[in-house]
Protein backbone atom coordinates (compact mmCIF):
# COMPACT_ATOMS: atom_id res chain seq x y z
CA UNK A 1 -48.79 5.90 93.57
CA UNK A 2 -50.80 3.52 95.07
CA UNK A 3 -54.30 2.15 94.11
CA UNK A 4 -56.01 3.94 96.70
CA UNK A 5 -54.51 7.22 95.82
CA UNK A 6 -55.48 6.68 92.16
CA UNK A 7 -58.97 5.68 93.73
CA UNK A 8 -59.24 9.33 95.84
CA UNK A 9 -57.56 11.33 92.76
CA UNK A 10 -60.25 10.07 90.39
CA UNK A 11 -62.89 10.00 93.33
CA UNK A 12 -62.14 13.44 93.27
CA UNK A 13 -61.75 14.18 89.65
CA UNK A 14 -65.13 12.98 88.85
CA UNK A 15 -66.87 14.98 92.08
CA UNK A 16 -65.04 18.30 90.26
CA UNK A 17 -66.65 17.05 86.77
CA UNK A 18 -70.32 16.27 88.21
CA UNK A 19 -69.85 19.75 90.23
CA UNK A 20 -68.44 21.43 86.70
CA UNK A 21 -71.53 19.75 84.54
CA UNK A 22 -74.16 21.08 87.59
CA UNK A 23 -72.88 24.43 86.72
CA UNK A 24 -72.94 24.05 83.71
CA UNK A 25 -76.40 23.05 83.41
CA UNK A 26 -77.48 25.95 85.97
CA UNK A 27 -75.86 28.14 83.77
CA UNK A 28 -77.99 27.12 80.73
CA UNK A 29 -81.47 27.09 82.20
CA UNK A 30 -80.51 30.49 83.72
CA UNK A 31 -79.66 31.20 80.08
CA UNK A 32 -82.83 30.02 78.79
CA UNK A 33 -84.90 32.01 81.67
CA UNK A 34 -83.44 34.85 80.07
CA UNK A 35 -84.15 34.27 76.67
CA UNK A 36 -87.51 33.24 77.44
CA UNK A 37 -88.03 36.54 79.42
CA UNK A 38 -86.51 38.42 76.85
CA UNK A 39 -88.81 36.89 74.05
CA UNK A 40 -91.80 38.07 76.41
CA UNK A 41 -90.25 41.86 76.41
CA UNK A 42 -89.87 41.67 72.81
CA UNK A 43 -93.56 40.76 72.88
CA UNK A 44 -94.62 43.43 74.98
CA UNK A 45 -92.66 46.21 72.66
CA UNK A 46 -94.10 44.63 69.74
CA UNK A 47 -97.60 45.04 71.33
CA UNK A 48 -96.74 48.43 72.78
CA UNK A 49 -95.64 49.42 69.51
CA UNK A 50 -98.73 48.52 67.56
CA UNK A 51 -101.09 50.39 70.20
CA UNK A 52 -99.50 53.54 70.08
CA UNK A 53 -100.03 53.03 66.09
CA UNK A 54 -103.42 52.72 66.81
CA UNK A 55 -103.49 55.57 68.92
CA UNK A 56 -101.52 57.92 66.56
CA UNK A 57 -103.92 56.69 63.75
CA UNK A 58 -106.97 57.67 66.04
CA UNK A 59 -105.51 61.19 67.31
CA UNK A 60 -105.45 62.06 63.90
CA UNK A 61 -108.30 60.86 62.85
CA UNK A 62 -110.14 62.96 65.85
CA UNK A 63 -107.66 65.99 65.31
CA UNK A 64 -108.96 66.16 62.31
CA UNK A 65 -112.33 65.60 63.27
CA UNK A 66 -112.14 68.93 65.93
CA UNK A 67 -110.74 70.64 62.84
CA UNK A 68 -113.80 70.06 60.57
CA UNK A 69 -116.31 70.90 63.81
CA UNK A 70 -114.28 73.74 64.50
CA UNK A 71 -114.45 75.04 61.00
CA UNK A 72 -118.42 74.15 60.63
CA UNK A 73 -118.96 76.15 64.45
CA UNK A 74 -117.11 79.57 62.53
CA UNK A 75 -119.05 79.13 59.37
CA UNK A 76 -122.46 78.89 61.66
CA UNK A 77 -121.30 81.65 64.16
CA UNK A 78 -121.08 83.70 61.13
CA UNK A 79 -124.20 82.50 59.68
CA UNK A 80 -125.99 83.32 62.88
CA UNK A 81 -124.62 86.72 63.29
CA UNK A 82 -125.84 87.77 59.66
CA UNK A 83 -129.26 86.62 60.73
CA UNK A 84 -129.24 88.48 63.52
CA UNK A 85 -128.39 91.62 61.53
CA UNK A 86 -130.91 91.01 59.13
CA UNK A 87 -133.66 90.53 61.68
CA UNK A 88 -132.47 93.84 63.19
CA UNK A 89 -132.46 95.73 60.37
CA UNK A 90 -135.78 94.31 59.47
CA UNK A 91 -137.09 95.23 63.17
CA UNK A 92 -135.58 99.03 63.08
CA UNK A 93 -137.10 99.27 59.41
CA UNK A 94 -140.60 98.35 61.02
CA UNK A 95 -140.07 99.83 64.29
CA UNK A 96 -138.98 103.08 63.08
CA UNK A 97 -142.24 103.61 60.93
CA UNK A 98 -144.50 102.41 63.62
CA UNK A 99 -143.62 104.72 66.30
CA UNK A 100 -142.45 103.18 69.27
């Protein structure tokens, strides 16, 4: 082989390597994009994850809340309706003597 043969063969060899090392290098920040992108996902789940904590923690707090209110409106319905049987029975007691 001649040198200008050896020239073009390692011409050549080292175009393949800087073409090799470019894809390499593509390859990595592509892998790094990913990572990073990933990382900001794993973020958002964290974030997600502690707002629907949150959100659990305040639905119970109000279910509970609607349970109390619904528990005081029966124990006041009740109230109100022996009221209202008292002041009719205290109406038909005075009515009934007075002669309508």
């Amino acid at each position: 082989m001649d040198a200008t043969t050896e020239h073009s063969n390692l011409d050549m060899a080292v175009k393949r390597l800087a073409l090799a090392l470019d894809a390499l290098d593509a390859a990595v920040e592509s892998r790094r994009d990913s990572d990073r992108e990933q990382d900001a996902l794993a973020k958002q789940v964290q974030a997600l994850g502690a707002d629907r904590s949150k959100l659990a923690a305040a639905l119970d707090g109000e279910t509970a809340r609607a349970r109390r209110l619904e528990q005081t409106n029966r124990e006041l319905a009740d109230r109100l309706d022996k009221a209202i049987a008292s002041i009719q029975r205290v109406l038909a007691a005075h009515g009934a003597g007075e002669g309508s």
